[in-house]
PDB file of N, CA and C in Angstrom:
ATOM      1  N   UNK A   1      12.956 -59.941 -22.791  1.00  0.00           N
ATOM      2  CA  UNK A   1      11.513 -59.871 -22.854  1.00  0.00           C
ATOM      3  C   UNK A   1      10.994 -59.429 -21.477  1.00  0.00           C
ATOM      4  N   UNK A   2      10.141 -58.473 -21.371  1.00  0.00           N
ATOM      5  CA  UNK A   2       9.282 -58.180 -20.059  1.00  0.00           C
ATOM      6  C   UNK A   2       7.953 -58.499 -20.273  1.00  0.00           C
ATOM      7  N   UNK A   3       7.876 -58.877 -18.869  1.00  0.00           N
ATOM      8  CA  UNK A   3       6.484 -59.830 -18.506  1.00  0.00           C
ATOM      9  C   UNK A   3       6.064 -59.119 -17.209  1.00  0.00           C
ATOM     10  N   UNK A   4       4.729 -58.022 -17.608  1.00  0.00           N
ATOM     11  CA  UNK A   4       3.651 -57.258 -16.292  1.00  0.00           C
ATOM     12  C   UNK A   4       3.505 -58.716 -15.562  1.00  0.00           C
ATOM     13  N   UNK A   5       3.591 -58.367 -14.146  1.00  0.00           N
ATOM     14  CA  UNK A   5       2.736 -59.481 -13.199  1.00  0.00           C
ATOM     15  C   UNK A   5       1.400 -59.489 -12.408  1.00  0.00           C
ATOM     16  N   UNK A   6       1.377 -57.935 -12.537  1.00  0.00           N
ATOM     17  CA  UNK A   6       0.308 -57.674 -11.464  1.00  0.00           C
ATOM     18  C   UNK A   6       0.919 -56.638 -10.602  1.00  0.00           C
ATOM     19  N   UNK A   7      -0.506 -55.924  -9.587  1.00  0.00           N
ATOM     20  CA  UNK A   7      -0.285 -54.788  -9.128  1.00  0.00           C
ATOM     21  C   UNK A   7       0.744 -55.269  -7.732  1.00  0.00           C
ATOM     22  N   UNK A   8       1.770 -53.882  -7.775  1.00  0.00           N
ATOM     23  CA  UNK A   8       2.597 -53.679  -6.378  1.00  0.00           C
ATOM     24  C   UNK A   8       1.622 -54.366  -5.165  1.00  0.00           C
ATOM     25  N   UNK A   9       0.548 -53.310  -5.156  1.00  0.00           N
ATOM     26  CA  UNK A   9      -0.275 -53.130  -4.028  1.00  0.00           C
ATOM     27  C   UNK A   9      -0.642 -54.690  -3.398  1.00  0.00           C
ATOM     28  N   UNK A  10      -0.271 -56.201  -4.491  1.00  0.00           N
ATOM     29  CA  UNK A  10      -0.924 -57.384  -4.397  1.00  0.00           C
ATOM     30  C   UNK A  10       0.345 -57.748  -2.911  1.00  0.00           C
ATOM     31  N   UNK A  11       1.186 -57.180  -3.204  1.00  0.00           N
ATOM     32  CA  UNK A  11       2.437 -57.605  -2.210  1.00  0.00           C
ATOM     33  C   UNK A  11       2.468 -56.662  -0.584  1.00  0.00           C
ATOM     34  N   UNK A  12       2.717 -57.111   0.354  1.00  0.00           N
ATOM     35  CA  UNK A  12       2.513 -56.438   1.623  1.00  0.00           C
ATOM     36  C   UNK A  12       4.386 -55.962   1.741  1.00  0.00           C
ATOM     37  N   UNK A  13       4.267 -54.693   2.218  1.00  0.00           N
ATOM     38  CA  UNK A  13       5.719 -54.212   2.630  1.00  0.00           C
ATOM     39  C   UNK A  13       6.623 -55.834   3.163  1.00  0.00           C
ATOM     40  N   UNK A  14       7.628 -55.886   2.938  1.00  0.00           N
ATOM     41  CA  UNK A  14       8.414 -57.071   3.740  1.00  0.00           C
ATOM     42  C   UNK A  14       7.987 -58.620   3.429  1.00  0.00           C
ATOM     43  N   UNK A  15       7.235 -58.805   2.567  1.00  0.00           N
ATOM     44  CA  UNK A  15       7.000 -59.961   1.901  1.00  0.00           C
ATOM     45  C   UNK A  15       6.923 -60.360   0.563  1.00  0.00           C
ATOM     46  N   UNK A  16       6.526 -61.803   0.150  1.00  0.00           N
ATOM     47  CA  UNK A  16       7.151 -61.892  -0.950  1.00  0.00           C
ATOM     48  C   UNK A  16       5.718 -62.626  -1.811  1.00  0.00           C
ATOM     49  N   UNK A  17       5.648 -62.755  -3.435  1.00  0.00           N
ATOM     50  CA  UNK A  17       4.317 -63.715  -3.591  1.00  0.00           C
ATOM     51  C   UNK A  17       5.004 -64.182  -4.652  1.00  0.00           C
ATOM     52  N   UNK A  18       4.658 -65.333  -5.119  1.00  0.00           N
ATOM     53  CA  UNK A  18       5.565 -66.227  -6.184  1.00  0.00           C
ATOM     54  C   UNK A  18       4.190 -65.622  -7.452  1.00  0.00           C
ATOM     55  N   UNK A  19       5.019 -66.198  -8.497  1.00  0.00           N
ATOM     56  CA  UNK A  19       4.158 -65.727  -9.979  1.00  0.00           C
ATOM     57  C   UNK A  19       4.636 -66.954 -11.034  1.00  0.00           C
ATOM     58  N   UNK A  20       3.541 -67.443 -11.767  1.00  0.00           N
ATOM     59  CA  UNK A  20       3.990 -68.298 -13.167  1.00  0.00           C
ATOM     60  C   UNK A  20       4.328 -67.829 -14.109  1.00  0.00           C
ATOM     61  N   UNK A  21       5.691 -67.739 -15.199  1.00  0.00           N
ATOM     62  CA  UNK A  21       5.677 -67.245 -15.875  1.00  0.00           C
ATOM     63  C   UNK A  21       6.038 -68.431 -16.912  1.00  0.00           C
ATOM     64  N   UNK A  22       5.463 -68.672 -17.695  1.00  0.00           N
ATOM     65  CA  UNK A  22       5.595 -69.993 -18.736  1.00  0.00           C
ATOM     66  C   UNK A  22       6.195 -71.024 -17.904  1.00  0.00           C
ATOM     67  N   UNK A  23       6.738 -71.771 -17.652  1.00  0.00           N
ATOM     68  CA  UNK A  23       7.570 -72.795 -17.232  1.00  0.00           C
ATOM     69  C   UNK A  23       8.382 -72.606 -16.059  1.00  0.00           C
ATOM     70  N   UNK A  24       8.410 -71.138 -15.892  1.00  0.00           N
ATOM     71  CA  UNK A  24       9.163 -70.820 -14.665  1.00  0.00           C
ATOM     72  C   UNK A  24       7.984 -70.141 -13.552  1.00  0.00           C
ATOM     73  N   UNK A  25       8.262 -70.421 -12.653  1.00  0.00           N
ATOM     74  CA  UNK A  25       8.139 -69.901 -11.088  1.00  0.00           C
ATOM     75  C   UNK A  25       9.342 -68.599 -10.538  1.00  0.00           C
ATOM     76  N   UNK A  26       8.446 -67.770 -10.430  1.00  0.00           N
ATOM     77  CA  UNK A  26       9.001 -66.355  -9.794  1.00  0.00           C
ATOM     78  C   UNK A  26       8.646 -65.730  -8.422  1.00  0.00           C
ATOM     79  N   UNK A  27       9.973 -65.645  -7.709  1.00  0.00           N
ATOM     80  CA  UNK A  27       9.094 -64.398  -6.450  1.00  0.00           C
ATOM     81  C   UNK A  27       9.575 -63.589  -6.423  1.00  0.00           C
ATOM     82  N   UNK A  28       8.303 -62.587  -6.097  1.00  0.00           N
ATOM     83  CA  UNK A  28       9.449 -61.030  -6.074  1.00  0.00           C
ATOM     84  C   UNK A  28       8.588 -60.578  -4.782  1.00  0.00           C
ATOM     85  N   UNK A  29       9.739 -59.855  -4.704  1.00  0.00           N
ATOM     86  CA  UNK A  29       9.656 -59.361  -2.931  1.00  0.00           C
ATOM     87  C   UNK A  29       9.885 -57.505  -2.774  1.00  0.00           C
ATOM     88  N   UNK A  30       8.944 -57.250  -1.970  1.00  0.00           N
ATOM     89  CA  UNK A  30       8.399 -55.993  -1.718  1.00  0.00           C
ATOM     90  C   UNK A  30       9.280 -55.758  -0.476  1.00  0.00           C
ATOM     91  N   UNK A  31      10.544 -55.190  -0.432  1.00  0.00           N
ATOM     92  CA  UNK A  31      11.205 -55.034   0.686  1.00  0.00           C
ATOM     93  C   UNK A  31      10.433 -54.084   1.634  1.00  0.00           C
ATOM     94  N   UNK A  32      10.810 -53.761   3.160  1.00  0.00           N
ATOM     95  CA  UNK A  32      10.178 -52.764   4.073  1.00  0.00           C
ATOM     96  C   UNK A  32      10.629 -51.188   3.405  1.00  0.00           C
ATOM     97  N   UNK A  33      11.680 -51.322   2.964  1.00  0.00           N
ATOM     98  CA  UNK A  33      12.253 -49.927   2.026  1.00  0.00           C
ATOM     99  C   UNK A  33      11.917 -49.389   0.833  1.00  0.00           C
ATOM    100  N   UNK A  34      10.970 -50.435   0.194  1.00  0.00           N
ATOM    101  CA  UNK A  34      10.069 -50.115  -0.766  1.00  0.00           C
ATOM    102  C   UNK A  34      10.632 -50.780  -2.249  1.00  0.00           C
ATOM    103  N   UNK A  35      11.845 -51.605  -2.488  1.00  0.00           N
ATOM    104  CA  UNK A  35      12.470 -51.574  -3.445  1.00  0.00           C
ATOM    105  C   UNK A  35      12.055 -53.035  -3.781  1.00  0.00           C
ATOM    106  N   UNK A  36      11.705 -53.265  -5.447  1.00  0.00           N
ATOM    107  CA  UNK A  36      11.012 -54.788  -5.353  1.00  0.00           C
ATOM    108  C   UNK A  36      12.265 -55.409  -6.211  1.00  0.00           C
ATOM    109  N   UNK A  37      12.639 -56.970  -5.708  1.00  0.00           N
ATOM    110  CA  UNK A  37      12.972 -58.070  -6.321  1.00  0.00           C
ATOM    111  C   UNK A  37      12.516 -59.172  -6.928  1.00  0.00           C
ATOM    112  N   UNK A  38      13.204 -59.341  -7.636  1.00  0.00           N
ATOM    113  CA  UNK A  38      12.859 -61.136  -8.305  1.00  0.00           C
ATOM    114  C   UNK A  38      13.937 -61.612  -8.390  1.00  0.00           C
ATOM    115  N   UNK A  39      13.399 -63.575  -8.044  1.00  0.00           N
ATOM    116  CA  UNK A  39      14.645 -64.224  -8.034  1.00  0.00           C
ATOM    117  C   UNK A  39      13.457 -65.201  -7.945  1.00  0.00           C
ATOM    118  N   UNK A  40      14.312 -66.652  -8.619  1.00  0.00           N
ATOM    119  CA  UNK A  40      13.258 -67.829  -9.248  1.00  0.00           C
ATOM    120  C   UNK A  40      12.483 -68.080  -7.374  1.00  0.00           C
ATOM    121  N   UNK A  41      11.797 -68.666  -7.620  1.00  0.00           N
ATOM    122  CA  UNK A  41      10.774 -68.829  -6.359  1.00  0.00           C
ATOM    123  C   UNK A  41      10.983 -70.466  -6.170  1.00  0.00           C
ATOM    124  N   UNK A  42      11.738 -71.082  -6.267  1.00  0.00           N
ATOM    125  CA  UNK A  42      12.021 -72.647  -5.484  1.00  0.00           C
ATOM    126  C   UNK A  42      13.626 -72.597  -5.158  1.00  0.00           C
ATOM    127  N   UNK A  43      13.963 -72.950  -3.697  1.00  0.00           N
ATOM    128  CA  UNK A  43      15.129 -72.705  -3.396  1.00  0.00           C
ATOM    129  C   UNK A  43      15.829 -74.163  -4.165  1.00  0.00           C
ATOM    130  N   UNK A  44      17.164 -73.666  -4.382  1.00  0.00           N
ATOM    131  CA  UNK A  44      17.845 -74.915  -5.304  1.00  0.00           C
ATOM    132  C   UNK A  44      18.386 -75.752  -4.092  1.00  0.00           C
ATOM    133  N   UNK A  45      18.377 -75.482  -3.195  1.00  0.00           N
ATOM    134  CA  UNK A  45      18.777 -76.645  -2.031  1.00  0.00           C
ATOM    135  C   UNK A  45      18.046 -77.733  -1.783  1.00  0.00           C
ATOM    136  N   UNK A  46      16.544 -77.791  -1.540  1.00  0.00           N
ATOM    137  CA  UNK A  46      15.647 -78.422  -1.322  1.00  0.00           C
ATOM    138  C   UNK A  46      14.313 -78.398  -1.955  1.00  0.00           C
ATOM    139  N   UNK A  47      14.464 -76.724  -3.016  1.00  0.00           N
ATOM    140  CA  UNK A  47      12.674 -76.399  -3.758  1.00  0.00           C
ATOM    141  C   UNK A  47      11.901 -76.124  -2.688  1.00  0.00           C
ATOM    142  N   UNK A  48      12.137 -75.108  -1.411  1.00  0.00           N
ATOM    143  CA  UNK A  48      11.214 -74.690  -0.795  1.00  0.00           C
ATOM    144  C   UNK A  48      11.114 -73.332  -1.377  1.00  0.00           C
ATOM    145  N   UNK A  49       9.313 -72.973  -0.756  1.00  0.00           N
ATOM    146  CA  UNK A  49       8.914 -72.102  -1.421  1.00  0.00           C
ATOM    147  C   UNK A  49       9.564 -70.896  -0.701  1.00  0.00           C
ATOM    148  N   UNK A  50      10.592 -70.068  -1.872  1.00  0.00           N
ATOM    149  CA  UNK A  50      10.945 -68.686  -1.317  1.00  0.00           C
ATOM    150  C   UNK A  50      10.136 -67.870  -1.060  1.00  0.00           C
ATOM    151  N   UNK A  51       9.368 -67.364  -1.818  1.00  0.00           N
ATOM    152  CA  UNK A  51       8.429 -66.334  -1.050  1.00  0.00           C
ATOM    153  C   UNK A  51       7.360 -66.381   0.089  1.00  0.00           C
ATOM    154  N   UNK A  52       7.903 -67.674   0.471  1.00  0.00           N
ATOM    155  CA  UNK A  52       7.142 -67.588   1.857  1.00  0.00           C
ATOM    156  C   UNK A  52       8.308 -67.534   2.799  1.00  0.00           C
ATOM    157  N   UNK A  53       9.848 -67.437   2.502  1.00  0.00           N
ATOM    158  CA  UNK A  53      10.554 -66.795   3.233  1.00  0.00           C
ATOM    159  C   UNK A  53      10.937 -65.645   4.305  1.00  0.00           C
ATOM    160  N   UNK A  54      11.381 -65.530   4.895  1.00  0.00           N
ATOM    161  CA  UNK A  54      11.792 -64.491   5.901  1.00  0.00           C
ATOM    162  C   UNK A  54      12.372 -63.466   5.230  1.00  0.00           C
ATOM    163  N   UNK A  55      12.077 -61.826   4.981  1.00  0.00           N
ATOM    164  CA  UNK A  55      12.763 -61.149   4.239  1.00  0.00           C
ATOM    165  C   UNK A  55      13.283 -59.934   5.410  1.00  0.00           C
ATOM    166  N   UNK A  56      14.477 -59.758   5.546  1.00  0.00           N
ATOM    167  CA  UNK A  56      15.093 -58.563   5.980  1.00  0.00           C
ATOM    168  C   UNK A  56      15.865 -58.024   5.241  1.00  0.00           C
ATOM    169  N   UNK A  57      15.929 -56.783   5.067  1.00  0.00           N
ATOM    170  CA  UNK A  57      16.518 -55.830   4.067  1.00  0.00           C
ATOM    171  C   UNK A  57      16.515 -56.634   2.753  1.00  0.00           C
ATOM    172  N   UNK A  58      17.331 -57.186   2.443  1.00  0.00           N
ATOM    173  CA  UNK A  58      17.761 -57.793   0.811  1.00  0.00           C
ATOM    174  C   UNK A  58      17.929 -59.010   1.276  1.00  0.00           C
ATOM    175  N   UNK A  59      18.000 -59.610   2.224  1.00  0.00           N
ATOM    176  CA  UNK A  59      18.600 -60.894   3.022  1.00  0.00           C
ATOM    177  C   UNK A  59      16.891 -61.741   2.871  1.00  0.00           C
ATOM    178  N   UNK A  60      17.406 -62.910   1.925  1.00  0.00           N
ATOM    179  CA  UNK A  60      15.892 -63.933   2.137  1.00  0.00           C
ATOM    180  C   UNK A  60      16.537 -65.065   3.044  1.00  0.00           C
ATOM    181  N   UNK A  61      15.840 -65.740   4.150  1.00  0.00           N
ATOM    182  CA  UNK A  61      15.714 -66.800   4.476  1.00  0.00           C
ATOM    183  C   UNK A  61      14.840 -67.391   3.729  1.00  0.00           C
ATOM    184  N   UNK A  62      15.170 -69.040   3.741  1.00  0.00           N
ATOM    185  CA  UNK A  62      14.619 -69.678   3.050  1.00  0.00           C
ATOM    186  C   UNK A  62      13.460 -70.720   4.149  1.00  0.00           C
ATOM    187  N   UNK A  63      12.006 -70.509   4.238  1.00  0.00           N
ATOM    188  CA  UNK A  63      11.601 -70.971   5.205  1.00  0.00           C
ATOM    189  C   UNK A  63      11.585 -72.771   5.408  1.00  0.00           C
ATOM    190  N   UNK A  64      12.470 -73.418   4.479  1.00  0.00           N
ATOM    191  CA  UNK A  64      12.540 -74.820   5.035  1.00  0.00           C
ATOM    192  C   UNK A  64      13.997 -75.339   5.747  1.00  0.00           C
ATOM    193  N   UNK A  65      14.889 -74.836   5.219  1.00  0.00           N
ATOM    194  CA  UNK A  65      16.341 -75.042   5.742  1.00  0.00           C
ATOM    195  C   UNK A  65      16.762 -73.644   6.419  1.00  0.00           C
ATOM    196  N   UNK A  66      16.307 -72.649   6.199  1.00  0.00           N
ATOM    197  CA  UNK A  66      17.138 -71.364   6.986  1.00  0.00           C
ATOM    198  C   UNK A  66      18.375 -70.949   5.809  1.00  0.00           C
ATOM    199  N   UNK A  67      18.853 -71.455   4.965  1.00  0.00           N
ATOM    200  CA  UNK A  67      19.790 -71.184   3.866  1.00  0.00           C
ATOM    201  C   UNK A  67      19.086 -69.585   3.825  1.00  0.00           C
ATOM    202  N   UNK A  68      20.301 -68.714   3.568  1.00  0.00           N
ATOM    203  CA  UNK A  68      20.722 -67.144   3.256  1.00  0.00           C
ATOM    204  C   UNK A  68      20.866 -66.894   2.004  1.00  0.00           C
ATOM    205  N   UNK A  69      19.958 -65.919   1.196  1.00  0.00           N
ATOM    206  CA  UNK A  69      20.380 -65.725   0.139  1.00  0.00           C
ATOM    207  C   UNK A  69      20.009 -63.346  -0.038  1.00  0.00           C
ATOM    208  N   UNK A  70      20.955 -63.245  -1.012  1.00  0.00           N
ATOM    209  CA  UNK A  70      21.347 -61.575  -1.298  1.00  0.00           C
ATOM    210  C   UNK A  70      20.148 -61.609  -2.119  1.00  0.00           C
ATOM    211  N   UNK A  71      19.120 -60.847  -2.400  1.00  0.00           N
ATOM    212  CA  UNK A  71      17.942 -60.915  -3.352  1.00  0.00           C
ATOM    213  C   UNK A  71      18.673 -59.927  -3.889  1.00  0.00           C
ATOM    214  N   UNK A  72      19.327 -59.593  -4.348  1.00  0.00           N
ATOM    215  CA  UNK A  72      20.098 -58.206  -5.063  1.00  0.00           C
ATOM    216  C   UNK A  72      21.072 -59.169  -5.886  1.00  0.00           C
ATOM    217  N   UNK A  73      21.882 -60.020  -5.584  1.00  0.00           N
ATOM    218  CA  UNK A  73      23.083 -60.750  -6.094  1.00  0.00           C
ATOM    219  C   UNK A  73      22.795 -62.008  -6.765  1.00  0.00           C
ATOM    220  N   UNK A  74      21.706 -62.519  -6.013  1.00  0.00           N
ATOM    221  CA  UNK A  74      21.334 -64.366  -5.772  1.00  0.00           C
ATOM    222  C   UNK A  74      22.317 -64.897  -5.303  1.00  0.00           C
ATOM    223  N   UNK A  75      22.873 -64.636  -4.870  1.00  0.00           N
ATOM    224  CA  UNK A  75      23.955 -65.297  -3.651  1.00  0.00           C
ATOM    225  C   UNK A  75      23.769 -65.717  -2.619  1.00  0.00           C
ATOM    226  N   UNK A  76      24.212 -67.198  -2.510  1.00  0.00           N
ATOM    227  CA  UNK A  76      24.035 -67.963  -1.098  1.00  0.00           C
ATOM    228  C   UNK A  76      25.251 -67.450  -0.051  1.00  0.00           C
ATOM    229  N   UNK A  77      25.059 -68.327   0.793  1.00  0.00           N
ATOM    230  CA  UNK A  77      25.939 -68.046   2.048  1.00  0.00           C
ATOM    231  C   UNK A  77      26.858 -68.766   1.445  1.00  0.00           C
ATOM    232  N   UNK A  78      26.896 -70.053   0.990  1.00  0.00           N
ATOM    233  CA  UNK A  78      27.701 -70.918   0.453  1.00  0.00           C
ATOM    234  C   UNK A  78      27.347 -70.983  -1.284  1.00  0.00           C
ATOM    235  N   UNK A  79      28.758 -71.170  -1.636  1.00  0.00           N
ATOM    236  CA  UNK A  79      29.274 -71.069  -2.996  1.00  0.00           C
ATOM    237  C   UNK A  79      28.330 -71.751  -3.928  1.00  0.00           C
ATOM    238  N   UNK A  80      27.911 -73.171  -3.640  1.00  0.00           N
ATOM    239  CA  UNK A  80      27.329 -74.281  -4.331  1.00  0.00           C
ATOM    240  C   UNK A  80      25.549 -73.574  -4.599  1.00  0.00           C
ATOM    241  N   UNK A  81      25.020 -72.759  -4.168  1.00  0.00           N
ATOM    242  CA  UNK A  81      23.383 -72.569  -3.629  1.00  0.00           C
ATOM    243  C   UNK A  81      23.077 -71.018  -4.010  1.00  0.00           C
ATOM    244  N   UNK A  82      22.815 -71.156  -5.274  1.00  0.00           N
ATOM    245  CA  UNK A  82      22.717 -69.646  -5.700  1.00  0.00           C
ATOM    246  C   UNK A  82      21.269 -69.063  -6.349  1.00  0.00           C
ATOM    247  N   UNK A  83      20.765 -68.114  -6.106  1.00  0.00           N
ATOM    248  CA  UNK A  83      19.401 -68.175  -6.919  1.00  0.00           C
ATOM    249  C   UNK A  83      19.781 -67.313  -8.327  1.00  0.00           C
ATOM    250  N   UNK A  84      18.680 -67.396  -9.259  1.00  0.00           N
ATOM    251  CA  UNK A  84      18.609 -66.751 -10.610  1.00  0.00           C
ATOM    252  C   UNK A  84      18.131 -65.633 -10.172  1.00  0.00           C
ATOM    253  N   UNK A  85      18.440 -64.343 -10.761  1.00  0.00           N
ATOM    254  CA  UNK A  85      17.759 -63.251 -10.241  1.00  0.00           C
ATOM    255  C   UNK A  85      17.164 -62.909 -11.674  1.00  0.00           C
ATOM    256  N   UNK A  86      15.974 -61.604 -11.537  1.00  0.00           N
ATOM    257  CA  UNK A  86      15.647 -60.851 -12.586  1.00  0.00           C
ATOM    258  C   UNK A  86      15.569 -60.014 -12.066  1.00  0.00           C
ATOM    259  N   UNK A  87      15.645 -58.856 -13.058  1.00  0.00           N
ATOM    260  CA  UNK A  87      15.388 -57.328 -13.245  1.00  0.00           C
ATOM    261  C   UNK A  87      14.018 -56.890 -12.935  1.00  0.00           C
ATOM    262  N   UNK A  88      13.965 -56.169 -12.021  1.00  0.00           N
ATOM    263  CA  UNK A  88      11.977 -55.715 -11.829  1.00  0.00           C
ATOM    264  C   UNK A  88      12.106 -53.987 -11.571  1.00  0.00           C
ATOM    265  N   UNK A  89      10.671 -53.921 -12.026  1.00  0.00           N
ATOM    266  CA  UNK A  89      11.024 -52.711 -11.962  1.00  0.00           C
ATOM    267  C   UNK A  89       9.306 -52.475 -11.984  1.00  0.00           C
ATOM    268  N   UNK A  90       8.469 -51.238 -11.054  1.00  0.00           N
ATOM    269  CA  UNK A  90       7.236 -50.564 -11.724  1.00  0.00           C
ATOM    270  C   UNK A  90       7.083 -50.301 -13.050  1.00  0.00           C
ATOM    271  N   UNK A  91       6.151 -50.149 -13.290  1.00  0.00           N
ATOM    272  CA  UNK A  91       5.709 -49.510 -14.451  1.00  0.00           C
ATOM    273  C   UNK A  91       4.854 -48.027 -14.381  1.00  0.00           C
ATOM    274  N   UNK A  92       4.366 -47.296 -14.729  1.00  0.00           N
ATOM    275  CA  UNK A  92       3.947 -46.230 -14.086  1.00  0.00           C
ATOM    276  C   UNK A  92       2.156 -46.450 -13.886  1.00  0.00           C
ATOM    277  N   UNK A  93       1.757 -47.837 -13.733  1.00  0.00           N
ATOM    278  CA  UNK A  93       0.496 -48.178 -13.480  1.00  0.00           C
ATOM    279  C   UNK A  93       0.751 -48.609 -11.794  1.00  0.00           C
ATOM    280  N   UNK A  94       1.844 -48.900 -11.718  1.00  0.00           N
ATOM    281  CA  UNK A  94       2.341 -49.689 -10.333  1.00  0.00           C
ATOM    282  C   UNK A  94       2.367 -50.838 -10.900  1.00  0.00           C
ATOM    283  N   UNK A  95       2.118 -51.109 -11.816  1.00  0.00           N
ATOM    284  CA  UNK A  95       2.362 -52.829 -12.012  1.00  0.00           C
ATOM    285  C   UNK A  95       4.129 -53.195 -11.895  1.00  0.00           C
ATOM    286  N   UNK A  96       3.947 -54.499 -11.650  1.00  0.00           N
ATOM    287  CA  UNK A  96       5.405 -55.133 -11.596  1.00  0.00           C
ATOM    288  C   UNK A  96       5.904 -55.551 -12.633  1.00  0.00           C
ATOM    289  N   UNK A  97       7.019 -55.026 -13.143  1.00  0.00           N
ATOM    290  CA  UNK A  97       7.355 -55.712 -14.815  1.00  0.00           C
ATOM    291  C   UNK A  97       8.684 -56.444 -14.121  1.00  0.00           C
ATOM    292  N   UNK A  98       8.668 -57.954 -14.730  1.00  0.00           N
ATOM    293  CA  UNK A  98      10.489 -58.600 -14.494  1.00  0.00           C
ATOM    294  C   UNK A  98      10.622 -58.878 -15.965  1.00  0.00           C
ATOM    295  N   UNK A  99      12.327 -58.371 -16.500  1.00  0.00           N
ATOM    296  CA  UNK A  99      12.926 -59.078 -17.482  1.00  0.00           C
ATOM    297  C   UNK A  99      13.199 -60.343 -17.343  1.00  0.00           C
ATOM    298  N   UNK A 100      12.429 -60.925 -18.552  1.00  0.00           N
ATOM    299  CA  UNK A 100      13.040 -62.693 -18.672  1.00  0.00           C
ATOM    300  C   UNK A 100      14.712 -62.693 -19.425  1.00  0.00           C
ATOM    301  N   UNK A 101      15.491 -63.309 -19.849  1.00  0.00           N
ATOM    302  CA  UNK A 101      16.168 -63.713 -20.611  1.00  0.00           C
ATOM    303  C   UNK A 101      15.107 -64.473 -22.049  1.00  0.00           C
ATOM    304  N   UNK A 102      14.126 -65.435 -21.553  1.00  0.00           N
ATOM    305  CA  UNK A 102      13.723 -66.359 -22.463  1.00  0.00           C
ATOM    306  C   UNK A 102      12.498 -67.151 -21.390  1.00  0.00           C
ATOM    307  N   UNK A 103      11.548 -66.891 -22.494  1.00  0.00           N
ATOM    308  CA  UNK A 103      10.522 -68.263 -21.591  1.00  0.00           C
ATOM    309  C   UNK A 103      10.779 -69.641 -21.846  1.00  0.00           C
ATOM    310  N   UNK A 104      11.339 -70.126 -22.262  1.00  0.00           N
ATOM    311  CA  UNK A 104      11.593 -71.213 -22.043  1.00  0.00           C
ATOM    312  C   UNK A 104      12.764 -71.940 -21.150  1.00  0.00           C
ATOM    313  N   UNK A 105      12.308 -71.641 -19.701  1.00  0.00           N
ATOM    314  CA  UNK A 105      13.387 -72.904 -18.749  1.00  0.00           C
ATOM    315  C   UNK A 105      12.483 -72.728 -18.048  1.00  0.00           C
TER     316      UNK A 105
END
């Protein structure tokens, strides 16, 4: 299922803005290279807010612990600490579309 979020333009180059989507919390991130991600928006270490993270290239810091994660992979630095990713992509309005699996989690 795809779910529009709203315009590109709402996101600044190199940062990130979280979004509700039924039950879930999303951030997707506007890299400096122009390429956008999603990956759930509460880190599973502690539930700090990712998109108020540190973003370099694909690399999120997580701004309460510093934990490393691949916004391309959802991969932590360590094995145990992984994020959910989704599929995003424009639409030709500029809007942001992410594939769900399912609204319900």
């Amino acid at each position: 299922m795809e779910i529009t979020l709203g315009a590109l333009s709402a996101i600044p180059l190199g940062e990130g803005r979280a979004f509700a989507v039924g039950k879930r919390r999303i951030a997707v991130f506007r890299t400096r290279e122009g390429q956008v991600l999603a990956v759930q928006a509460d880190c599973p270490h502690r539930g700090g807010p990712l998109a108020d993270g540190l973003l370099g290239g694909n690399t999120l810091i997580c701004p309460l612990h510093a934990r490393k994660f691949d916004l391309e992979t959802g991969k932590g630095e360590t094995e145990d600490c992984s994020l959910e990713t989704y599929a995003a992509r424009l639409n030709r309005a500029g809007q942001i579309v992410v594939e769900l699996r399912s609204l319900d989690g």
